[in-house]
Structure formats: C-alpha cells, structure tokens
PDB file of N, CA and C in Angstrom:
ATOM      1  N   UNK A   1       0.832  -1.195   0.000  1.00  0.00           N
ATOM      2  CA  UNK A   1       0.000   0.000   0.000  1.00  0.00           C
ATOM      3  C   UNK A   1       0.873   1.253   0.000  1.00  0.00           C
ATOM      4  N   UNK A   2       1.623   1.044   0.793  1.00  0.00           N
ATOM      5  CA  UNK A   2       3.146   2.639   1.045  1.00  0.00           C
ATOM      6  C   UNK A   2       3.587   2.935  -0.064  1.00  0.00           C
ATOM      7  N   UNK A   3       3.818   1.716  -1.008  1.00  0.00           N
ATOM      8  CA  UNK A   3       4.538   2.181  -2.640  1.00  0.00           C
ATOM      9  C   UNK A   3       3.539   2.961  -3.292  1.00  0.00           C
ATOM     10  N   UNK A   4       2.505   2.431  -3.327  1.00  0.00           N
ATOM     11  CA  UNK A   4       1.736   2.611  -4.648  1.00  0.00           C
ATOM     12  C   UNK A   4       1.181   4.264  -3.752  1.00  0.00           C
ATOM     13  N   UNK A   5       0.945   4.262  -2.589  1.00  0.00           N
ATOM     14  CA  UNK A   5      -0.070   5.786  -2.157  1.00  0.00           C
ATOM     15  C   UNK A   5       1.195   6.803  -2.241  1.00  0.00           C
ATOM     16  N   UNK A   6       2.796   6.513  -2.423  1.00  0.00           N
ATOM     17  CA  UNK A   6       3.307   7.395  -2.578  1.00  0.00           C
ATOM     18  C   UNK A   6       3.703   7.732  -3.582  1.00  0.00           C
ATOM     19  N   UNK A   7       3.689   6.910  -4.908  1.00  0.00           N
ATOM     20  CA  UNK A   7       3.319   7.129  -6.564  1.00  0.00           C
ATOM     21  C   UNK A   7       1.803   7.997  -6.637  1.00  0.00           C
ATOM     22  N   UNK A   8       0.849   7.987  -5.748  1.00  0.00           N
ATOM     23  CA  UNK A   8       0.102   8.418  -5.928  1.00  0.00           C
ATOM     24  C   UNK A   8       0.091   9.817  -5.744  1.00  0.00           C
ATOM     25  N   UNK A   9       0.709  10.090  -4.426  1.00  0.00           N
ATOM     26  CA  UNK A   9       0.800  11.274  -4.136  1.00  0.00           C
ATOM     27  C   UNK A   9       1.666  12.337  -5.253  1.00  0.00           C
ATOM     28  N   UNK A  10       2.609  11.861  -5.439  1.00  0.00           N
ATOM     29  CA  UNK A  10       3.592  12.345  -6.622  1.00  0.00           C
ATOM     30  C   UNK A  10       3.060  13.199  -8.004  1.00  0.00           C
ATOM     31  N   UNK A  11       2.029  11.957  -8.134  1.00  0.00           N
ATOM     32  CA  UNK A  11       0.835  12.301  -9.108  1.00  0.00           C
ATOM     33  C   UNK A  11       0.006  13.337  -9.034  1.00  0.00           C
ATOM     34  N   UNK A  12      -0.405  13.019  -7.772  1.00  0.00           N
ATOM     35  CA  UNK A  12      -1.675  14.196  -7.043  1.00  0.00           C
ATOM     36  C   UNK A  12      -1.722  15.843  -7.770  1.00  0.00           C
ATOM     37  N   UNK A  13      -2.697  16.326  -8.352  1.00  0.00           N
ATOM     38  CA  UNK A  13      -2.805  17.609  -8.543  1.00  0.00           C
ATOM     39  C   UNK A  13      -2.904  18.251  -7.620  1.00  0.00           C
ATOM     40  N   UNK A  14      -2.519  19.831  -7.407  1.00  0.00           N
ATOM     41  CA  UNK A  14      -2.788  20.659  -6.526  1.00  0.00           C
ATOM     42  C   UNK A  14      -4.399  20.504  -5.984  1.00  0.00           C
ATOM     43  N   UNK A  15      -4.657  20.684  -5.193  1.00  0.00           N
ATOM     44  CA  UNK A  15      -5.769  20.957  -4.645  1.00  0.00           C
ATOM     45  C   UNK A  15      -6.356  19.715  -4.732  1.00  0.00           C
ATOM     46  N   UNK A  16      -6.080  18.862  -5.267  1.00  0.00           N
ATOM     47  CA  UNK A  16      -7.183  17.373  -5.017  1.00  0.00           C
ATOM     48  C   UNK A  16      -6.717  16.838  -3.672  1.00  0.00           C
ATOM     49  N   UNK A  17      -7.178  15.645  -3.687  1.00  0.00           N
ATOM     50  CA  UNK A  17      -7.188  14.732  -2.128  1.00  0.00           C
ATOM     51  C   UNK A  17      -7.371  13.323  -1.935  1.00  0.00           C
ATOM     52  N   UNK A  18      -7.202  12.497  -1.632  1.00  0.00           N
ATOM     53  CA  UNK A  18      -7.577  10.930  -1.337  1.00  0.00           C
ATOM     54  C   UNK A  18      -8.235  10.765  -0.271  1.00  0.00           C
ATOM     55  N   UNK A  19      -9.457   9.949  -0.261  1.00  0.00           N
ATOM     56  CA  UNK A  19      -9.733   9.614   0.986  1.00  0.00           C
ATOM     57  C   UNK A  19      -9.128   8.125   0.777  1.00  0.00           C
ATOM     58  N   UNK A  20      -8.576   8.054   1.944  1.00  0.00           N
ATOM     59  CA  UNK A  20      -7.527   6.501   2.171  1.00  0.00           C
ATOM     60  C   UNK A  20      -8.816   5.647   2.676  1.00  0.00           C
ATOM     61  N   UNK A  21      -8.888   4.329   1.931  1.00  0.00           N
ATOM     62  CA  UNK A  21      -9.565   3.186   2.974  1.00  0.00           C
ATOM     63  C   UNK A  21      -9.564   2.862   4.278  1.00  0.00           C
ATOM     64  N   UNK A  22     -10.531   2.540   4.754  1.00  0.00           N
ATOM     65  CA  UNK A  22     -10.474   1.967   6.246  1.00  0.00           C
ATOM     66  C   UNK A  22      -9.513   1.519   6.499  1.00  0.00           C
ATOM     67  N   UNK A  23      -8.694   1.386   7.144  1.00  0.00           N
ATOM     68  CA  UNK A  23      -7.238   0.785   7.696  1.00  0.00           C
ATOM     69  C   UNK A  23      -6.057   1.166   7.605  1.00  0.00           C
ATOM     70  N   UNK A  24      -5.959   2.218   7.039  1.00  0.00           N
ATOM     71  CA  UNK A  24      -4.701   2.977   6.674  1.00  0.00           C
ATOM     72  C   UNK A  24      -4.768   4.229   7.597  1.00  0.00           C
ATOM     73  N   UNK A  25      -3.454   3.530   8.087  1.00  0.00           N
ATOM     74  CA  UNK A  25      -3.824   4.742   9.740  1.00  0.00           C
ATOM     75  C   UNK A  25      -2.633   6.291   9.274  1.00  0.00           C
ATOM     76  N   UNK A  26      -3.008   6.951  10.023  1.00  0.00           N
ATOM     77  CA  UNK A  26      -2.404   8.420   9.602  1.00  0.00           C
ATOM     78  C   UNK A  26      -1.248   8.356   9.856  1.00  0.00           C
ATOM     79  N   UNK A  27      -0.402   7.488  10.589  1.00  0.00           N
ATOM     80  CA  UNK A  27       1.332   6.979  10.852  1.00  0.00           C
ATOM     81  C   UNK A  27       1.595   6.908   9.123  1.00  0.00           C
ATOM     82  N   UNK A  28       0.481   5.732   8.625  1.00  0.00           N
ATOM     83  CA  UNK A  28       1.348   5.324   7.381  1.00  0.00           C
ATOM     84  C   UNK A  28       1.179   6.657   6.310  1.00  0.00           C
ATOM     85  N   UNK A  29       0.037   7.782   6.095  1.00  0.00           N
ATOM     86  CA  UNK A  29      -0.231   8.945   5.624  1.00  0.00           C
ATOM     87  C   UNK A  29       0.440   9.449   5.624  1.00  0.00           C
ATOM     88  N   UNK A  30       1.724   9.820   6.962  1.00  0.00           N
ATOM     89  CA  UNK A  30       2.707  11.018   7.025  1.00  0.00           C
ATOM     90  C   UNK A  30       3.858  10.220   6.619  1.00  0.00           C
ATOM     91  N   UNK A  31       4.106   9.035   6.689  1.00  0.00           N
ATOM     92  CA  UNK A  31       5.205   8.294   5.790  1.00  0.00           C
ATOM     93  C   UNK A  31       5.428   8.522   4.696  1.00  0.00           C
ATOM     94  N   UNK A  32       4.439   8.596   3.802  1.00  0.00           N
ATOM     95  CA  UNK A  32       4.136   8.268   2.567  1.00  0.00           C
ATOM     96  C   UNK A  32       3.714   9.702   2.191  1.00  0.00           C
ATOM     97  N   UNK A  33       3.863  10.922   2.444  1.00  0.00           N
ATOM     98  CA  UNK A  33       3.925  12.170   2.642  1.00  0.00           C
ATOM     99  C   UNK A  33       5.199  12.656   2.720  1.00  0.00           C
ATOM    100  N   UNK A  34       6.006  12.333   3.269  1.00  0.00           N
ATOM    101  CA  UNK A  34       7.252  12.780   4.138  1.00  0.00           C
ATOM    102  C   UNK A  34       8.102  12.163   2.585  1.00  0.00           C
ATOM    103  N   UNK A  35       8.103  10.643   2.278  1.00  0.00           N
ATOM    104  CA  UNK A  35       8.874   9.999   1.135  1.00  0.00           C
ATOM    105  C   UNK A  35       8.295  11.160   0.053  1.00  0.00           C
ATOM    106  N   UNK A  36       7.154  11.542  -0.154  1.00  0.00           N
ATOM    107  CA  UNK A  36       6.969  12.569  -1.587  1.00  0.00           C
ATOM    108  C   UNK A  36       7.451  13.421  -1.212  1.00  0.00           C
ATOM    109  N   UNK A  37       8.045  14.153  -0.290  1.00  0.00           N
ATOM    110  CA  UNK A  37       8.477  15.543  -0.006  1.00  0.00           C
ATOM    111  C   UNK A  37       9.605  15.413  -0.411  1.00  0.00           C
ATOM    112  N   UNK A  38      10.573  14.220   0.206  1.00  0.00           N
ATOM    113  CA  UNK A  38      11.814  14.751   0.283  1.00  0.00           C
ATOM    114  C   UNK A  38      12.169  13.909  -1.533  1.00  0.00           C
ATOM    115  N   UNK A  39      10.982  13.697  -2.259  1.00  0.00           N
ATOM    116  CA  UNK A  39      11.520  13.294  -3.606  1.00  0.00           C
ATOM    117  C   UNK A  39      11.420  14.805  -4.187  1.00  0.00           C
ATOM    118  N   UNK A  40      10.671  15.976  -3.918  1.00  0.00           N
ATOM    119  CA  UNK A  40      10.177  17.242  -4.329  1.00  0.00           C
ATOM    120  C   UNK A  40      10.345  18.200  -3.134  1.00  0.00           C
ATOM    121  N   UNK A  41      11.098  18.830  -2.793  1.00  0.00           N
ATOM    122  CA  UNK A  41      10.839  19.810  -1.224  1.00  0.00           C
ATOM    123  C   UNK A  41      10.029  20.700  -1.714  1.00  0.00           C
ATOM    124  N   UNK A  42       9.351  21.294  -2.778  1.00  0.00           N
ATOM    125  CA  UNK A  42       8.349  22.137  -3.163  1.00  0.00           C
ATOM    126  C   UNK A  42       7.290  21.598  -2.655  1.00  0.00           C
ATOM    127  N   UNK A  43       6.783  20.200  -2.837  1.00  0.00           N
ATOM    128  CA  UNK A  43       5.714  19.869  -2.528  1.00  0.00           C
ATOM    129  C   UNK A  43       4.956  19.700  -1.306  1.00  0.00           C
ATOM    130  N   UNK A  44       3.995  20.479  -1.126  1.00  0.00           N
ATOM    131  CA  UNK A  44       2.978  20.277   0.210  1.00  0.00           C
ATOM    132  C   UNK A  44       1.683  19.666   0.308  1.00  0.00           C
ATOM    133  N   UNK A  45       1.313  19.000   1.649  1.00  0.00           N
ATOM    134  CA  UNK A  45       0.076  18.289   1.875  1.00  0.00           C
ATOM    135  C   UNK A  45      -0.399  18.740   2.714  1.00  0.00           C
ATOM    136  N   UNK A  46      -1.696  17.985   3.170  1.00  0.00           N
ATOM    137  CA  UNK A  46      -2.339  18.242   4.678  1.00  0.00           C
ATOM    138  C   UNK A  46      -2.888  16.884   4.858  1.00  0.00           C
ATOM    139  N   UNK A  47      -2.859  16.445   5.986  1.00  0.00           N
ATOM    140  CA  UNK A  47      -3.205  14.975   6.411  1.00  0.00           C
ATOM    141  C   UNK A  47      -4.131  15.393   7.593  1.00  0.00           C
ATOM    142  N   UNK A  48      -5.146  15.238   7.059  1.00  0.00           N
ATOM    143  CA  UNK A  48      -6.653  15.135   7.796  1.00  0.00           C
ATOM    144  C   UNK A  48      -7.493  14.522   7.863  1.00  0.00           C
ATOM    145  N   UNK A  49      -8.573  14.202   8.594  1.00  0.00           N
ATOM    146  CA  UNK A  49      -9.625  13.255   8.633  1.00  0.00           C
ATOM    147  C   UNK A  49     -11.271  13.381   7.883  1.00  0.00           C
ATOM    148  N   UNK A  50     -11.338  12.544   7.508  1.00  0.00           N
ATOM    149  CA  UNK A  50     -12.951  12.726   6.243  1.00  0.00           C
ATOM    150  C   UNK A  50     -13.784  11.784   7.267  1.00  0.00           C
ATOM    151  N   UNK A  51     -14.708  12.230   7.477  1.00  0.00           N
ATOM    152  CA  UNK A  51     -16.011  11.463   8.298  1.00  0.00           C
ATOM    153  C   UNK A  51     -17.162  11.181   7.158  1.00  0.00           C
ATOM    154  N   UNK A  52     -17.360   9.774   7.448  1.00  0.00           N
ATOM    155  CA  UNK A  52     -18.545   9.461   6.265  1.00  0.00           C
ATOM    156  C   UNK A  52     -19.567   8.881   7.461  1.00  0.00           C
ATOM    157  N   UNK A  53     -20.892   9.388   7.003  1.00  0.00           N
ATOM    158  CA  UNK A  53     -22.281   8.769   7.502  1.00  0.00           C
ATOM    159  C   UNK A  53     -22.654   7.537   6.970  1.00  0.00           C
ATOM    160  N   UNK A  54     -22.418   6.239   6.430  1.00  0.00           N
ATOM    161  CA  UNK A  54     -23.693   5.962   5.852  1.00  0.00           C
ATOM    162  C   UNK A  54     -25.095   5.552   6.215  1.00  0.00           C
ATOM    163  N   UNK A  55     -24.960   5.324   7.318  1.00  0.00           N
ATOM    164  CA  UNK A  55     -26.720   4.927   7.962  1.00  0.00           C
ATOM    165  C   UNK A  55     -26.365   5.905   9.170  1.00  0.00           C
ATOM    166  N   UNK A  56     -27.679   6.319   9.344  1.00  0.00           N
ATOM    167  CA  UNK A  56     -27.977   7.161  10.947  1.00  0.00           C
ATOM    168  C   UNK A  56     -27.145   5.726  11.995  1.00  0.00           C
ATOM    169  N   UNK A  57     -26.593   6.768  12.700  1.00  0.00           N
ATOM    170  CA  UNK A  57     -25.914   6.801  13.590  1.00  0.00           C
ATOM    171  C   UNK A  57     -24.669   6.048  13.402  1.00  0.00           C
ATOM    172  N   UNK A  58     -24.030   5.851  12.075  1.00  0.00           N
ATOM    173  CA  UNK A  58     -22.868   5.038  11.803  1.00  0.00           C
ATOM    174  C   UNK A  58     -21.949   5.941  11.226  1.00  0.00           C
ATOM    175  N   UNK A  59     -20.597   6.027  12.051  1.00  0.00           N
ATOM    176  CA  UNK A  59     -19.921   6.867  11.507  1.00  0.00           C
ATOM    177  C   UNK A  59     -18.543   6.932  10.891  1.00  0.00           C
ATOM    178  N   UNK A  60     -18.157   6.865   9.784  1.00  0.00           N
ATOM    179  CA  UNK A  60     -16.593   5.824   9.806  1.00  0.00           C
ATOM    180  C   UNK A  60     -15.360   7.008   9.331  1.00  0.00           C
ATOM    181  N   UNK A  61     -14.340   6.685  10.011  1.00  0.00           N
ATOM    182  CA  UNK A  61     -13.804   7.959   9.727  1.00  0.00           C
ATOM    183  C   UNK A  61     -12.552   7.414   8.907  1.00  0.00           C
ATOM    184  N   UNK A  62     -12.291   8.035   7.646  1.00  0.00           N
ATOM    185  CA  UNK A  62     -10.844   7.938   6.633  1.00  0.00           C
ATOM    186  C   UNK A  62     -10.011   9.627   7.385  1.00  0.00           C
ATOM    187  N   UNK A  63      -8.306   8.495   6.694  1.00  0.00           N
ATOM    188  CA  UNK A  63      -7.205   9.509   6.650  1.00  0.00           C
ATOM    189  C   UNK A  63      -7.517  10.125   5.134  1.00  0.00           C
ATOM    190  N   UNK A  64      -7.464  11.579   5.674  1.00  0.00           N
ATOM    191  CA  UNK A  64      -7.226  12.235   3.887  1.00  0.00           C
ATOM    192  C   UNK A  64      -6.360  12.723   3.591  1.00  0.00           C
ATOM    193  N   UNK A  65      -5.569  13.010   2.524  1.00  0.00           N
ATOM    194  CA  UNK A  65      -4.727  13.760   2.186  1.00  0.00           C
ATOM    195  C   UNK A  65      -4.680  14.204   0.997  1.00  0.00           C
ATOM    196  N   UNK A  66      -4.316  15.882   1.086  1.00  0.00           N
ATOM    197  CA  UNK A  66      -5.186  16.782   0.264  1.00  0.00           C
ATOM    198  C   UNK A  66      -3.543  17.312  -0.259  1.00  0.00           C
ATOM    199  N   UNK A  67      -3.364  18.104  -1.071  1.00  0.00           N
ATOM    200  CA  UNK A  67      -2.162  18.916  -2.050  1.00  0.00           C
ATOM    201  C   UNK A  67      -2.332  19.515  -1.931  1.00  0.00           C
ATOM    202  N   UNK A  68      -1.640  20.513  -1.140  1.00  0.00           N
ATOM    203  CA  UNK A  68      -1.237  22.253  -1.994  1.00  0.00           C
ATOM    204  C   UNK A  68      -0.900  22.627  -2.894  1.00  0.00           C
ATOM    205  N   UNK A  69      -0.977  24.137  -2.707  1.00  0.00           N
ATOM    206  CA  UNK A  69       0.255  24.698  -3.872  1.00  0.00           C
ATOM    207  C   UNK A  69       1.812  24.819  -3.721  1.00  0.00           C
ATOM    208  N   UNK A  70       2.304  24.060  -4.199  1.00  0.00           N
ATOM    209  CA  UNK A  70       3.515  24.137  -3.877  1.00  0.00           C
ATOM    210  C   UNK A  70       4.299  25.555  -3.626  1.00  0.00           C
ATOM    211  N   UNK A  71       4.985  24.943  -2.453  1.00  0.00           N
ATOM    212  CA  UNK A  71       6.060  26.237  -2.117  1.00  0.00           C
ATOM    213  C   UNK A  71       7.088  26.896  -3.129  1.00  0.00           C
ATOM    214  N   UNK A  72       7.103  28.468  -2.792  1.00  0.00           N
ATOM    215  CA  UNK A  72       8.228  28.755  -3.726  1.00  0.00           C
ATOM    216  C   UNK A  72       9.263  28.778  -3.100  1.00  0.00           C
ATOM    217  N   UNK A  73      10.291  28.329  -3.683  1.00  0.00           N
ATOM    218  CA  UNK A  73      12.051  28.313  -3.032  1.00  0.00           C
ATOM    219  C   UNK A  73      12.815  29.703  -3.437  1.00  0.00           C
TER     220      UNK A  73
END
C-alpha cells in the first residue's frame, strides 16, 4: 500500500485529495507524505480526517490527504 499511495501522491494535482480506505492509519499517511516531499521539497500536503455517515448513527472515519500549492524556493 506505502509504494503505490506514494506514486500516488507524486501524481496528485494541486488541490485534489484521497480519501484513504479503512485501515490505513495516519502513521502510514505522514510516511508516505514525508517519502513525496523529500523526492520534491516544493511539494505540500495536509493529512486530515474525512467522516462518512452511511446509515444514521454510523460513523466511519478515513485519513485524507489533500495537495497544496507548492512552495516557492
């Protein structure tokens, strides 16, 4: 999962985001964040949480991680 979400990130357009599947805890998010940075030091994220409803009173929460605009050097 670490390879491929940090090819992903690489990819990632500014301003888009992933919501990560159930089980992918925010340890492995800033890993796999941290490996795209130091392949690009321009590049920035935010690692936050997406809450989904689907039935009343069920609530499941994903790691997200969203792109900036990259920094200028």
């Amino acid at each position: 999962m670490f390879d491929s979400l940090y090819a992903q990130l690489l990819a990632l357009p500014v301003g888009a985001a992933f919501v990560l599947p159930l089980g992918v805890s925010a340890q492995s998010a800033r890993c796999a964040v941290e490996s795209a940075i130091r392949q690009d030091l321009r590049k920035r994220f935010v690692i936050g949480e997406h809450v989904a409803r689907p039935r009343q009173a069920e609530v499941l929460r994903h790691v997200r991680i969203e792109r900036l605009a990259d920094e200028a050097i």
